[in-house]
C-alpha atoms as a PDB file:
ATOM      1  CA  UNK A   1       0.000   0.000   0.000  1.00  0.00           C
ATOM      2  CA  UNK A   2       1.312   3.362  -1.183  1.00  0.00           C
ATOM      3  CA  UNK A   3       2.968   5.827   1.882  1.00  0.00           C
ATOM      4  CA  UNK A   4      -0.307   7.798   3.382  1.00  0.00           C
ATOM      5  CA  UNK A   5       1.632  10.587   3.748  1.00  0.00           C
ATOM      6  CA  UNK A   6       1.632  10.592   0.114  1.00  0.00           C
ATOM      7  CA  UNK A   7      -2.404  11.860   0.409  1.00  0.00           C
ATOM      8  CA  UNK A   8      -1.872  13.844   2.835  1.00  0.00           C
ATOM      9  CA  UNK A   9       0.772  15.857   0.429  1.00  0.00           C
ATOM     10  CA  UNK A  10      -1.391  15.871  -2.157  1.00  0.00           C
ATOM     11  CA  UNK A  11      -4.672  16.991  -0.420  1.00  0.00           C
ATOM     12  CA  UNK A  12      -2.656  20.321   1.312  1.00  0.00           C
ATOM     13  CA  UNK A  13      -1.334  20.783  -2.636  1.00  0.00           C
ATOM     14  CA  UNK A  14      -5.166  20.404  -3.342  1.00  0.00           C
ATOM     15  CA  UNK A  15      -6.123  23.167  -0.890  1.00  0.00           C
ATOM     16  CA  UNK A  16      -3.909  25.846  -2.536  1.00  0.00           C
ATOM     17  CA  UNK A  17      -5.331  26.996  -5.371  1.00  0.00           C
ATOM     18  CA  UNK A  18      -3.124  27.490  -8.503  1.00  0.00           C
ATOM     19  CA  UNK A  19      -0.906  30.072  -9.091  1.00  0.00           C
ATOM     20  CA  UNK A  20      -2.156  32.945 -10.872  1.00  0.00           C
ATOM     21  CA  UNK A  21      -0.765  33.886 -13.900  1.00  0.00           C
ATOM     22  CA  UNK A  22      -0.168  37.868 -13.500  1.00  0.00           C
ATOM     23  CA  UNK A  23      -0.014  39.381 -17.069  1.00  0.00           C
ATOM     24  CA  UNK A  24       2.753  41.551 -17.966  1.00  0.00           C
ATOM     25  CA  UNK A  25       1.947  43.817 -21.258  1.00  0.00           C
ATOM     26  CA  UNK A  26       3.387  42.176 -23.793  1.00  0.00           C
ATOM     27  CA  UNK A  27       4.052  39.030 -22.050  1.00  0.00           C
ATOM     28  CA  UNK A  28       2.775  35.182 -21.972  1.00  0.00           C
ATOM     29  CA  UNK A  29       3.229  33.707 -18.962  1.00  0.00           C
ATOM     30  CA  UNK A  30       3.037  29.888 -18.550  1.00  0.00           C
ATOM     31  CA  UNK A  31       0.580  28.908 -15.475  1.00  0.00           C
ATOM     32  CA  UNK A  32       2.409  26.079 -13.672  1.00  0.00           C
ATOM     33  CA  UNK A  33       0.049  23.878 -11.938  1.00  0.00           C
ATOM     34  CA  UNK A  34       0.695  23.377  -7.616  1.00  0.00           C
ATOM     35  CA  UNK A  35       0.287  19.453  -8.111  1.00  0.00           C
ATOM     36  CA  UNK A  36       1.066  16.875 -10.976  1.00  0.00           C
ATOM     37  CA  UNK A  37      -1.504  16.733 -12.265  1.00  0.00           C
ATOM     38  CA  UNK A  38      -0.598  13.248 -13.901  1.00  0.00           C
ATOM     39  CA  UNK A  39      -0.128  12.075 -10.525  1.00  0.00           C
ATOM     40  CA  UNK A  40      -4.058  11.713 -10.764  1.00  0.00           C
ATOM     41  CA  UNK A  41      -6.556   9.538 -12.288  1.00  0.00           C
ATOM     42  CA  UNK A  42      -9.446  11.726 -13.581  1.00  0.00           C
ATOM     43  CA  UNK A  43     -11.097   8.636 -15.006  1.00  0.00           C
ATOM     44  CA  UNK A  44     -11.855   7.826 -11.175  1.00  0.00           C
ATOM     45  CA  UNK A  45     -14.774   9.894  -9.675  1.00  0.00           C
ATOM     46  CA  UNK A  46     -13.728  11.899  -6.708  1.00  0.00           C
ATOM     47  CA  UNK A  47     -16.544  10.994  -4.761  1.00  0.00           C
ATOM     48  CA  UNK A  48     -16.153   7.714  -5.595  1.00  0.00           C
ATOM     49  CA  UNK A  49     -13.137   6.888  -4.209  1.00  0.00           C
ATOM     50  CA  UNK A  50     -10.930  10.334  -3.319  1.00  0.00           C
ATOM     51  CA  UNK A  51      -7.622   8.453  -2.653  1.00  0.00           C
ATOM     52  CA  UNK A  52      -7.652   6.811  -5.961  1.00  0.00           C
ATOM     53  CA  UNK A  53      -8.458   9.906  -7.876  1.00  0.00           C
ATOM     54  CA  UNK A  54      -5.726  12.007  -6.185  1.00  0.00           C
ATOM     55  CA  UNK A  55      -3.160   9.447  -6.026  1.00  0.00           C
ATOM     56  CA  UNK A  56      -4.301   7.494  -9.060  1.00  0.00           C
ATOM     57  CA  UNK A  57      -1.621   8.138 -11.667  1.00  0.00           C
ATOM     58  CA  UNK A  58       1.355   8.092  -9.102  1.00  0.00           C
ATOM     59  CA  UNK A  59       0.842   4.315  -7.855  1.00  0.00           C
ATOM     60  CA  UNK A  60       0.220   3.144 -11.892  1.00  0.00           C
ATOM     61  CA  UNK A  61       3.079   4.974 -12.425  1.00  0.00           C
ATOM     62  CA  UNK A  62       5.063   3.847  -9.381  1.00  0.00           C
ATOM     63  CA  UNK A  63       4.537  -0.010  -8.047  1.00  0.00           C
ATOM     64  CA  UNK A  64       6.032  -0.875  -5.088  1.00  0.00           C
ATOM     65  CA  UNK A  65       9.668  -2.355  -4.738  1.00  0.00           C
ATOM     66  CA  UNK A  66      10.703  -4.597  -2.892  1.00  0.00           C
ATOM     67  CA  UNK A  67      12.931  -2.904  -1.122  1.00  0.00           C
ATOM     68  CA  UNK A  68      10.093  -0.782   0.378  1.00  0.00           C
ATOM     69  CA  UNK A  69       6.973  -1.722   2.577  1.00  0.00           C
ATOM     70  CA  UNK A  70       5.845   1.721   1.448  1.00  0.00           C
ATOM     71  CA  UNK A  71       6.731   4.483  -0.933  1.00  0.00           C
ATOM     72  CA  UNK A  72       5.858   7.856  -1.681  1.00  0.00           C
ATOM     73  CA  UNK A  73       6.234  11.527  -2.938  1.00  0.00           C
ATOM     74  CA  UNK A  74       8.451  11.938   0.599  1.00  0.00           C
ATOM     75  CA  UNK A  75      10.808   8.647  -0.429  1.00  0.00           C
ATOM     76  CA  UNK A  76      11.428  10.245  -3.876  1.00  0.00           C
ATOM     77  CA  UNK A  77      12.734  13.171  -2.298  1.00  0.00           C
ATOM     78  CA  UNK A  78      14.611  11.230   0.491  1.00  0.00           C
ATOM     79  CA  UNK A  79      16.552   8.865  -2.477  1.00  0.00           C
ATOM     80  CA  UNK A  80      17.415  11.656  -4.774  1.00  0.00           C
ATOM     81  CA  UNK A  81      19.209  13.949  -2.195  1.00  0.00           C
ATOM     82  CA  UNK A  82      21.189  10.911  -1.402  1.00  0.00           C
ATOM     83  CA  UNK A  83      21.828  10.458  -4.799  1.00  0.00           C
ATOM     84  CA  UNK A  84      22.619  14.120  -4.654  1.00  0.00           C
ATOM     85  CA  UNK A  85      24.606  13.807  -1.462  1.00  0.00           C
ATOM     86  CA  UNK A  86      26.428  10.518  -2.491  1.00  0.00           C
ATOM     87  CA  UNK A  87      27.757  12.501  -5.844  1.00  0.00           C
ATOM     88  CA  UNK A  88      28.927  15.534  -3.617  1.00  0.00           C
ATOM     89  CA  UNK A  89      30.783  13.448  -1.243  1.00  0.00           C
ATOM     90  CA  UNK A  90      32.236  11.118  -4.298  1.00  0.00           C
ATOM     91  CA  UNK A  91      33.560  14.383  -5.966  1.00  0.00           C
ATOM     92  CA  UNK A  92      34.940  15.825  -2.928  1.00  0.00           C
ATOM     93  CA  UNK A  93      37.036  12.333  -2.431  1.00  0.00           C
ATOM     94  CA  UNK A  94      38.668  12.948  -5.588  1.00  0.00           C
ATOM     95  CA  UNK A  95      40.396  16.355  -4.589  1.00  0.00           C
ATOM     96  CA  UNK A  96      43.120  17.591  -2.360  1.00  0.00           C
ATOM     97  CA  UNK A  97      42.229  19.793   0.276  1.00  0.00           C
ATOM     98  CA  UNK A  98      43.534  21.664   3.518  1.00  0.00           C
ATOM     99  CA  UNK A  99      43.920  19.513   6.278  1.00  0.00           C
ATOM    100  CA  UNK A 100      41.251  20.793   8.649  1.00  0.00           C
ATOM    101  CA  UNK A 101      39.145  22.318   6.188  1.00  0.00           C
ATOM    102  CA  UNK A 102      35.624  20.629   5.587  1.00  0.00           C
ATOM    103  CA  UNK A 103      36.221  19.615   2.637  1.00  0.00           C
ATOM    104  CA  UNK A 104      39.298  17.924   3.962  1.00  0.00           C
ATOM    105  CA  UNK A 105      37.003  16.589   6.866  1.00  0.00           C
ATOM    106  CA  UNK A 106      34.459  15.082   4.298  1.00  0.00           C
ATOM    107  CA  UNK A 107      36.872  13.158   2.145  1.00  0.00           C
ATOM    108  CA  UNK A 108      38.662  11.413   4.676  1.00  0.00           C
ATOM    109  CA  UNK A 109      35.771  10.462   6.534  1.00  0.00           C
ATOM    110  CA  UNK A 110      33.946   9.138   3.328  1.00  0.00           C
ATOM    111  CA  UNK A 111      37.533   7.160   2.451  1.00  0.00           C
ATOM    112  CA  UNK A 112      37.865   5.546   5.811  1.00  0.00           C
ATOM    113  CA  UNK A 113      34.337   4.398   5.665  1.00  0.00           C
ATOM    114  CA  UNK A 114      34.296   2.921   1.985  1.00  0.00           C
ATOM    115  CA  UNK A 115      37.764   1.261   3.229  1.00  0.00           C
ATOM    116  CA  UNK A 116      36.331  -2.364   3.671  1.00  0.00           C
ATOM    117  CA  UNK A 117      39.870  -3.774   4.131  1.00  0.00           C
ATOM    118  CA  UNK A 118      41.221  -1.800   7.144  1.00  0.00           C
ATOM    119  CA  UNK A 119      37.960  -1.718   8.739  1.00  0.00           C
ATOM    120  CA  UNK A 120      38.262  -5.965   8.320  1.00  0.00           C
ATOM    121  CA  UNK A 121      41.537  -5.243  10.112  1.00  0.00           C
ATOM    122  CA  UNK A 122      40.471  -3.841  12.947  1.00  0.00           C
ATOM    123  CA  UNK A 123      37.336  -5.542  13.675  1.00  0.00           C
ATOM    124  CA  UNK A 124      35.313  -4.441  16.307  1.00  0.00           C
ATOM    125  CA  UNK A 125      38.557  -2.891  18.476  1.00  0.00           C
ATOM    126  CA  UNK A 126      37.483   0.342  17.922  1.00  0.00           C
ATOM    127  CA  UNK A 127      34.082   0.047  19.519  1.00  0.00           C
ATOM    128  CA  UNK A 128      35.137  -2.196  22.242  1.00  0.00           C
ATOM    129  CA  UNK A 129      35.733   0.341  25.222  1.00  0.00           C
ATOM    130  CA  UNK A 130      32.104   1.073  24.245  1.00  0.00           C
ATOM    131  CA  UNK A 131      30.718  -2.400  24.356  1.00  0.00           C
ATOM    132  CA  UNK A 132      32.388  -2.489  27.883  1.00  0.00           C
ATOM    133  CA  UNK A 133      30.548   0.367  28.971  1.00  0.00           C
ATOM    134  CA  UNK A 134      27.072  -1.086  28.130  1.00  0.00           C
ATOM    135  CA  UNK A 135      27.935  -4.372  29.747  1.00  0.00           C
ATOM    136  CA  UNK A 136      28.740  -2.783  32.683  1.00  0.00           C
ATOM    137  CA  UNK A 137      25.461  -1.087  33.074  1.00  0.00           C
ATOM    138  CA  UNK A 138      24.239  -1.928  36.538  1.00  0.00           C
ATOM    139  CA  UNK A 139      21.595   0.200  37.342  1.00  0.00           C
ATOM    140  CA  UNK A 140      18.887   3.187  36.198  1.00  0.00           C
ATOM    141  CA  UNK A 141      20.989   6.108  36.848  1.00  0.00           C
ATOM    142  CA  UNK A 142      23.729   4.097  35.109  1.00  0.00           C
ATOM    143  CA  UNK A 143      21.699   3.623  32.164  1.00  0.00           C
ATOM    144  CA  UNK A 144      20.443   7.622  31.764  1.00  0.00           C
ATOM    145  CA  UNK A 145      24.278   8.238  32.342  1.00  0.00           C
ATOM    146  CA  UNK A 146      25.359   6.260  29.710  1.00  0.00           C
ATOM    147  CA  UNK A 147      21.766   7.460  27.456  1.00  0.00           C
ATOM    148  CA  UNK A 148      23.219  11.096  27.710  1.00  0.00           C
ATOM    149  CA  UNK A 149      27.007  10.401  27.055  1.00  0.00           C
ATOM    150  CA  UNK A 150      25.771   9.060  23.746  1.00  0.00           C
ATOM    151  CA  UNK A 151      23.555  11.985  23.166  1.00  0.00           C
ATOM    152  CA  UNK A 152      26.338  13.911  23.378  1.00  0.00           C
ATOM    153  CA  UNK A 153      28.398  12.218  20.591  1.00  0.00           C
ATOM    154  CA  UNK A 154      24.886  12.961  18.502  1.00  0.00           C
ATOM    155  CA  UNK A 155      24.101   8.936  18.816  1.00  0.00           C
ATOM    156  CA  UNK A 156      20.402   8.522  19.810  1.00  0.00           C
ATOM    157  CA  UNK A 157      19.330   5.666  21.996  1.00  0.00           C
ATOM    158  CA  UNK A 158      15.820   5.037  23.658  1.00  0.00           C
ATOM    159  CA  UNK A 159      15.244   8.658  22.175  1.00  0.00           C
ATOM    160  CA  UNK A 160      16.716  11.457  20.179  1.00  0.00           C
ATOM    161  CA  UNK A 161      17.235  15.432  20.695  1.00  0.00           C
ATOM    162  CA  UNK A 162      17.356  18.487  19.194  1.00  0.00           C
ATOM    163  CA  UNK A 163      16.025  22.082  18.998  1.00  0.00           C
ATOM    164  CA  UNK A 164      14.426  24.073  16.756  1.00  0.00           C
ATOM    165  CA  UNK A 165      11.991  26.596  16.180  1.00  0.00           C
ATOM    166  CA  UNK A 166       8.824  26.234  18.557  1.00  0.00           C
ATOM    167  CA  UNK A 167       5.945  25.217  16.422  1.00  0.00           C
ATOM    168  CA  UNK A 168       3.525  27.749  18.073  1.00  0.00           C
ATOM    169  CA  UNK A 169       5.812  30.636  17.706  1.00  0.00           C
ATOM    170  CA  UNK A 170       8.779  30.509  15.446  1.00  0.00           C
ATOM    171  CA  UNK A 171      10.555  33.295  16.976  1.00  0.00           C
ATOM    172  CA  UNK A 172      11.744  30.946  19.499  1.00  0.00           C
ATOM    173  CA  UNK A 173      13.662  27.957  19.219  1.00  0.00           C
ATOM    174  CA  UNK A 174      12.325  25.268  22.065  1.00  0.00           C
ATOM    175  CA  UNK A 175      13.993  21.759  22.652  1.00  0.00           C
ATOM    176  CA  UNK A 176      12.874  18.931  21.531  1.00  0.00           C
ATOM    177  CA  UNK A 177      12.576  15.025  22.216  1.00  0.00           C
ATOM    178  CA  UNK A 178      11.945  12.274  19.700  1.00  0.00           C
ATOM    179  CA  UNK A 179      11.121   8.575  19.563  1.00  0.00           C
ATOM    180  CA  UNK A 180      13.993   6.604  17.958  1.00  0.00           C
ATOM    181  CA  UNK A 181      13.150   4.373  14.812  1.00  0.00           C
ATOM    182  CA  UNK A 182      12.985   0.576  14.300  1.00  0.00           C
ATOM    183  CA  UNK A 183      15.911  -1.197  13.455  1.00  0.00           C
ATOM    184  CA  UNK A 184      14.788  -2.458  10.498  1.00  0.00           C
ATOM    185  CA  UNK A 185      13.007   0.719   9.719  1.00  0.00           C
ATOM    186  CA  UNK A 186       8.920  -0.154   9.270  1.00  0.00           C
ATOM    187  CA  UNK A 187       6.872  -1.573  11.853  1.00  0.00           C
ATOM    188  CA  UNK A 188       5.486  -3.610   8.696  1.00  0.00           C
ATOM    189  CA  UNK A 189       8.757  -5.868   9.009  1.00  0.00           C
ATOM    190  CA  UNK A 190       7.957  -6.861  12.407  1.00  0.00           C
ATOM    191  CA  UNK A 191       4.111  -7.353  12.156  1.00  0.00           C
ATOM    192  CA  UNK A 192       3.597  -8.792   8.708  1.00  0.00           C
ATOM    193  CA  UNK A 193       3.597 -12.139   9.252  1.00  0.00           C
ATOM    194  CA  UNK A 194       5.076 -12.857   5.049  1.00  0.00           C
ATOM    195  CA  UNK A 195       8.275 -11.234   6.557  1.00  0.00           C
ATOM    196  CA  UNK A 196       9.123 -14.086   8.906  1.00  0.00           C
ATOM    197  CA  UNK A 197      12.138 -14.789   6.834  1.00  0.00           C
ATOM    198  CA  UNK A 198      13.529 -11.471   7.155  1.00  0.00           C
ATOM    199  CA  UNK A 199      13.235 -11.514  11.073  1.00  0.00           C
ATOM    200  CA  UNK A 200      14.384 -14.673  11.018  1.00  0.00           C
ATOM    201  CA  UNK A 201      17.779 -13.526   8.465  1.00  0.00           C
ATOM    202  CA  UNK A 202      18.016 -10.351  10.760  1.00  0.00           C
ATOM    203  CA  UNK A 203      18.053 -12.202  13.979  1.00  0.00           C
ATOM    204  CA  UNK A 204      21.520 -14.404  12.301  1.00  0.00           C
ATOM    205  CA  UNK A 205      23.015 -11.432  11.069  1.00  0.00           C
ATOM    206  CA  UNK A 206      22.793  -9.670  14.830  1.00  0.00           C
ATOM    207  CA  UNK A 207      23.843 -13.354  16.392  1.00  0.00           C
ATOM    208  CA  UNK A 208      26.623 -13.003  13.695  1.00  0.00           C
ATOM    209  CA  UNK A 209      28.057  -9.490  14.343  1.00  0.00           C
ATOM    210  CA  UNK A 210      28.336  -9.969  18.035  1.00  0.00           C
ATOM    211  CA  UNK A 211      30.434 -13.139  18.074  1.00  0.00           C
ATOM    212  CA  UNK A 212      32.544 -11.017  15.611  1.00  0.00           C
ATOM    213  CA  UNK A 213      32.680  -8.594  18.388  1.00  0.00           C
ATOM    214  CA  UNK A 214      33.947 -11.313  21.186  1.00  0.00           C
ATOM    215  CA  UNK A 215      30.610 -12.289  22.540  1.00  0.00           C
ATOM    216  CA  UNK A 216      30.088 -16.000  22.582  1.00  0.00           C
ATOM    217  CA  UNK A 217      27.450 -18.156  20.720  1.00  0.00           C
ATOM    218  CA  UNK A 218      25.319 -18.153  24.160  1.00  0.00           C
ATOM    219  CA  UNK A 219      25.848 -14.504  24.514  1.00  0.00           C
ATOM    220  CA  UNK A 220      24.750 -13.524  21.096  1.00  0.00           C
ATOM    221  CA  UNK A 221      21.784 -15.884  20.702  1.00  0.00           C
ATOM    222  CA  UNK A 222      20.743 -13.771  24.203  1.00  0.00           C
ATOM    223  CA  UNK A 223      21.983  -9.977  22.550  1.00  0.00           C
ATOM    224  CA  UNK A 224      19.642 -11.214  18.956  1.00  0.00           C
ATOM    225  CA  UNK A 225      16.779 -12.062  21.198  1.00  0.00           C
ATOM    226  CA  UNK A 226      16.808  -9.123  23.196  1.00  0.00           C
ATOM    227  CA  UNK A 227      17.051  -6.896  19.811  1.00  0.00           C
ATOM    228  CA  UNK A 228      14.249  -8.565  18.332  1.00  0.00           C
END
């Protein structure tokens, strides 16, 4: 089923009524429509069925992959600046640059991380002093330590923080708390019952990368069943 949001988009696109063409003398001025308008399905009476009429066009025109449990307007936008992003940061790993400077900063960081041979070098060393601080968790106060430290480095854990402008008055900026996501992303993955292999791969793959890390079988069939 296509991303809800996607309605939601096109309903508030809906609600603004198109631009007006103001007429210059001498000039022709092309009226741009606010929606897509092939993103509908006119043959489909509105009052009929609303969704398909708005949203009619896009989900001929775009069937779900299978690398999606939903997709939408929103997930168009999301894979394109990535696409975008992923061709900035590409370029920028192909220059010389200041040491210190961002650009600098960028390109190394994007070179260690596409560096699949050192990083099968060093394992899981790097993130072992970490490890040992979770195991060593021992109590509440210890966790909401531990919760905040990681905030700190801008990793989120049972939730996520930032500020930005207050949405009642935008003068202000207000901080903010947020639910973290799924691990696999979509609830749909968890509660869709035809994704019982994927679970099931997910759970091996967790068992897998903490025995890399030192834990033993016993200890990762525990750390996979507590994920899931």
């Amino acid at each position: 089923m296509n991303n809800r949001k996607l309605l939601v988009a096109a309903l508030c696109a809906a609600s603004i009524t198109l631009s007006a063409c103001s007429k210059k003398q001498g000039t022709n001025e092309e009226i741009v429509p606010a929606i897509n308008l092939a993103d509908m399905d006119t043959l489909v009476r509105p009052q009929d069925d609303f969704y398909h009429y708005v949203n009619g066009g896009w989900i001929k025109a775009n069937p779900l992959k299978p690398a999606y449990s939903s997709f939408g307007a929103f997930d168009v936008l999301s894979d394109r600046s990535i696409e975008q992003i992923h061709g900035i940061v590409d370029e920028l790993a192909q220059g010389s640059y200041k040491a210190g400077s961002n650009e600098y900063r960028v390109s190394v960081l994007y070179k260690q991380a596409i560096d699949s041979v050192k990083r099968n070098e060093l394992g899981a060393q790097p993130i072992l002093d970490e490890l040992k601080s979770i195991e060593a968790i021992n109590s509440k106060k210890a966790l909401v330590d531990f919760a905040a430290q990681q905030d700190n480095k801008g990793d989120d854990t049972f939730f996520g923080t930032y500020v930005m402008a207050d949405a009642e008055n935008s003068d202000m900026n207000i901080f903010n708390l947020k639910q973290t996501s799924l691990a696999l992303g979509n609830k749909e993955y968890y509660t869709d019952p035809k994704n019982g292999e994927i679970i099931k791969a997910y759970n091996q793959y967790i068992e897998r990368i903490a025995q890399l890390a030192g834990y033993s079988a016993e200890e990762a069939q525990r750390i996979a069943k507590n994920n899931i």
